[in-house]
C-alpha atoms as a PDB file:
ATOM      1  CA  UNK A   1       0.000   0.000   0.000  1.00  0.00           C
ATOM      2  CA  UNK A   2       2.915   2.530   1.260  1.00  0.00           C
ATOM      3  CA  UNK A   3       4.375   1.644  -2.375  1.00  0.00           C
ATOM      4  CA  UNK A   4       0.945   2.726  -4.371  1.00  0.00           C
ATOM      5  CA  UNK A   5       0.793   6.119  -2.450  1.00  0.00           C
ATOM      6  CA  UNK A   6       4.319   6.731  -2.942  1.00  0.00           C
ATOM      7  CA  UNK A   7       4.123   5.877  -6.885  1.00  0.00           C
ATOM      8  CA  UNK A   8       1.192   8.298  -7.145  1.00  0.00           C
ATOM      9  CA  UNK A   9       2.831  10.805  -5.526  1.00  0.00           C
ATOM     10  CA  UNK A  10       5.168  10.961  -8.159  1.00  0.00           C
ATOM     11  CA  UNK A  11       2.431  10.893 -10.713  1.00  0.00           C
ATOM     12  CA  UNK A  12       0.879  13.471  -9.412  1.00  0.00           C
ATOM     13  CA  UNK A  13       4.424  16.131  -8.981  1.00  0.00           C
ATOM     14  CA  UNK A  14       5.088  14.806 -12.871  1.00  0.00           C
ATOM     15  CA  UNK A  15       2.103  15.705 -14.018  1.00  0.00           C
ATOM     16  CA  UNK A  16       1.726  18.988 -12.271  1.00  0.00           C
ATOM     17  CA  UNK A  17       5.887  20.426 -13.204  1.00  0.00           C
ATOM     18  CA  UNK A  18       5.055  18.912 -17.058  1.00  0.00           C
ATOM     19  CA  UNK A  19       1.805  21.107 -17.297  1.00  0.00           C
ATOM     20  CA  UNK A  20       3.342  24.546 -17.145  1.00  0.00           C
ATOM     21  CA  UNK A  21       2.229  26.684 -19.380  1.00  0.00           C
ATOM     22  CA  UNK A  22       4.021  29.958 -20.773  1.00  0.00           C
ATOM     23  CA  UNK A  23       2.923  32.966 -20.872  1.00  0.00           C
ATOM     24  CA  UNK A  24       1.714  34.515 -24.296  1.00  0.00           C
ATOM     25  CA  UNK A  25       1.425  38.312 -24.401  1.00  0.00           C
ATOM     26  CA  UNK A  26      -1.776  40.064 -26.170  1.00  0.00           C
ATOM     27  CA  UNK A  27      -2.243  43.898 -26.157  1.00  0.00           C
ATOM     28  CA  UNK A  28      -5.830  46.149 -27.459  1.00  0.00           C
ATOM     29  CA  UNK A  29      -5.529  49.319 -27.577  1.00  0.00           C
ATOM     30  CA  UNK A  30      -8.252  51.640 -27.954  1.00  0.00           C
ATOM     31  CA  UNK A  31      -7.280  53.374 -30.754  1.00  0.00           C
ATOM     32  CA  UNK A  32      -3.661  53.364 -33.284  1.00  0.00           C
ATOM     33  CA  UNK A  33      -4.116  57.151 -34.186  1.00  0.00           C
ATOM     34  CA  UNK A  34      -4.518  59.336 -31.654  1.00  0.00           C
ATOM     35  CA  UNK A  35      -3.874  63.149 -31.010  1.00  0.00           C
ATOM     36  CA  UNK A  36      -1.609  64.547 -28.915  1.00  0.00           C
ATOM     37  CA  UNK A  37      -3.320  64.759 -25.338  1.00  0.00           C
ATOM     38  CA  UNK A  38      -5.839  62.341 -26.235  1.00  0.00           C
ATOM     39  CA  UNK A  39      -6.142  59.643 -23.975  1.00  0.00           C
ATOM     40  CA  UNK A  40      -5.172  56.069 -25.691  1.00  0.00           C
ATOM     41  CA  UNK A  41      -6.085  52.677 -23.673  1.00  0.00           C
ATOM     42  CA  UNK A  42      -3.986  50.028 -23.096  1.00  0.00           C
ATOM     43  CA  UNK A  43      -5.623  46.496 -21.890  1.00  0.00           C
ATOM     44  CA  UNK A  44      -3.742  43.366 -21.577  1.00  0.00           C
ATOM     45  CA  UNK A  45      -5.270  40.149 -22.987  1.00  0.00           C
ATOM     46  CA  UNK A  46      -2.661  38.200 -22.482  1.00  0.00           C
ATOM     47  CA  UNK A  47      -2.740  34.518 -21.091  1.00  0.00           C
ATOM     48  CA  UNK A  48      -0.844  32.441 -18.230  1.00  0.00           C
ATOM     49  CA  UNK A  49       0.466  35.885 -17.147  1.00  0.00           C
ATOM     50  CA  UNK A  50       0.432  37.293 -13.595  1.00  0.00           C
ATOM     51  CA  UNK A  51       2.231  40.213 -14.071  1.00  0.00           C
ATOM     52  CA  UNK A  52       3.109  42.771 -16.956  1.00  0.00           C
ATOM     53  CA  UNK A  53       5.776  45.207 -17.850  1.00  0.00           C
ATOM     54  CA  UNK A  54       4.527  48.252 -20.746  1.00  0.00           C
ATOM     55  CA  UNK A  55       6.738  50.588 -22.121  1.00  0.00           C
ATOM     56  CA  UNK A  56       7.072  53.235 -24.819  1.00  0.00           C
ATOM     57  CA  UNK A  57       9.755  53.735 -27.972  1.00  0.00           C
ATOM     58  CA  UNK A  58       9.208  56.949 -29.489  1.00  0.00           C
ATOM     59  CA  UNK A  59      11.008  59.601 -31.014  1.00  0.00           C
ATOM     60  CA  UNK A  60      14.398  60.632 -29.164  1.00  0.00           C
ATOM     61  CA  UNK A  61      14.011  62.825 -26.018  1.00  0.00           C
ATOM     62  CA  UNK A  62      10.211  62.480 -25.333  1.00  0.00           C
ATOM     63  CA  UNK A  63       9.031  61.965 -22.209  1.00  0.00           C
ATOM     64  CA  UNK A  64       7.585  58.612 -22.743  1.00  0.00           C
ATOM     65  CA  UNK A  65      10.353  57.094 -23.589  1.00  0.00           C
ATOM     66  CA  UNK A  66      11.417  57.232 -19.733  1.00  0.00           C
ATOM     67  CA  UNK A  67       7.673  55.518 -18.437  1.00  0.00           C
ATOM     68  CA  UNK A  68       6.562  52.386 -17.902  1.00  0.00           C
ATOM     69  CA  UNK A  69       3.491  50.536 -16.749  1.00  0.00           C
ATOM     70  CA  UNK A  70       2.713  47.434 -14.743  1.00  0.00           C
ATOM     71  CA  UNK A  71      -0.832  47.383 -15.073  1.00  0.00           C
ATOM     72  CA  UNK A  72      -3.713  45.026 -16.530  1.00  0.00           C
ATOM     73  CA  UNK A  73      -4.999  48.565 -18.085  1.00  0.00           C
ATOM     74  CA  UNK A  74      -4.333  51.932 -18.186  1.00  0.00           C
ATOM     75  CA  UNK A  75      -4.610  55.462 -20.493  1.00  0.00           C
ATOM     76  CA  UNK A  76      -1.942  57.579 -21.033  1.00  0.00           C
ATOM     77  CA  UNK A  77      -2.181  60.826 -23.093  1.00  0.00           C
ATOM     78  CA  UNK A  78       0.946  61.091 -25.319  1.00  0.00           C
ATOM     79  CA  UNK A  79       2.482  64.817 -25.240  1.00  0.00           C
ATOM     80  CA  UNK A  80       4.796  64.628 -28.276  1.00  0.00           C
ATOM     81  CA  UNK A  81       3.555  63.975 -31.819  1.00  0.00           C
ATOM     82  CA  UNK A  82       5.465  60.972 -33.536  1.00  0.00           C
ATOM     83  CA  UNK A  83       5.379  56.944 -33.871  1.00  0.00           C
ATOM     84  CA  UNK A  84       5.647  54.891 -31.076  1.00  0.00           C
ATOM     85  CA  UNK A  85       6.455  51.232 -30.498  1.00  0.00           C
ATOM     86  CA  UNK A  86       4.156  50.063 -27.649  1.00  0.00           C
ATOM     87  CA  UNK A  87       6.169  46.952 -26.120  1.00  0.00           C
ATOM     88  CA  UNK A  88       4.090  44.627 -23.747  1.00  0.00           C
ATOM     89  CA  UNK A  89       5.563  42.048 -21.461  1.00  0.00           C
ATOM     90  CA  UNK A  90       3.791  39.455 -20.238  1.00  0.00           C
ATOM     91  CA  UNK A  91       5.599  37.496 -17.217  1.00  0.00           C
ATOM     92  CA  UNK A  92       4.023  34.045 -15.924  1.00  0.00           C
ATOM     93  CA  UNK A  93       5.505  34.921 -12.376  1.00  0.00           C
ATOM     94  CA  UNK A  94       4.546  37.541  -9.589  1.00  0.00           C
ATOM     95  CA  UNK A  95       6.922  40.391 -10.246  1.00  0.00           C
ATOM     96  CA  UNK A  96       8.130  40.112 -13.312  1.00  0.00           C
ATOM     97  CA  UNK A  97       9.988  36.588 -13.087  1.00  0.00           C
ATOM     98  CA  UNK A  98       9.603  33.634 -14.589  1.00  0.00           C
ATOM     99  CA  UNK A  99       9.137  32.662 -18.649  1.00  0.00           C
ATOM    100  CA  UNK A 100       7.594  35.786 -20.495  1.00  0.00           C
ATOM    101  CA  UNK A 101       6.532  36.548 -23.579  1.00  0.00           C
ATOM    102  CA  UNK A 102       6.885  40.467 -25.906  1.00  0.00           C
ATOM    103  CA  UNK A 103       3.853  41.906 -28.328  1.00  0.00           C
ATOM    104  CA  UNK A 104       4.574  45.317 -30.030  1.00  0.00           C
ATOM    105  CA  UNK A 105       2.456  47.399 -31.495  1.00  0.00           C
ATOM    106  CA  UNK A 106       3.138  50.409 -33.141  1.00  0.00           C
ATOM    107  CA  UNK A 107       0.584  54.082 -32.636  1.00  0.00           C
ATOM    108  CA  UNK A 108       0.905  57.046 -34.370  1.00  0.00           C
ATOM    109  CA  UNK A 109       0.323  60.658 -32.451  1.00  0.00           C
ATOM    110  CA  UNK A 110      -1.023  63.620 -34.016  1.00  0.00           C
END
């Protein structure tokens, strides 16, 4: 009997370490044009995640280029006019550890 619940103990840790599942990072944004000052929305819909890392490549010097978000979702009103890379990093471990996964998407401010 000890050799049964022993054997399925090890079943059951096998199964559970082979089942993990990476993250896979998925961005909407509310809009790809925007205006400068208008708010744009970010909103994670990416899966296996438990935390997330945004940031901003724009043109050189702008302020944006210096932020960065953690959030599921969140506006931010761009102050410069210019294209910017939106990166999005989505982590499968509490503060951004563990496997991850990168989305871009690229906005244009008026």
């Amino acid at each position: 009997m000890r050799k049964i619940k022993i054997i399925a103990l090890f079943l059951i840790l096998g199964v559970s370490t082979s089942c993990k599942k990476n993250p896979t990072a998925c961005m909407e944004v509310s809009t790809e044009t925007a205006s400068v000052g208008q708010d744009v929305t970010f909103t994670t819909c990416s899966t296996n995640a438990l935390s997330y890392d945004w940031y901003f490549i724009g043109p050189t010097g702008v302020p944006e280029n210096d932020l960065g978000y953690s959030e599921i979702t969140f506006n931010h009103a761009f102050s410069t006019a210019g294209t910017y890379t939106v990166v999005h990093v989505a982590f499968n471990k509490f503060s951004f550890l563990g496997d991850s996964d990168t989305t871009t998407k690229v906005i244009t401010i008026n």
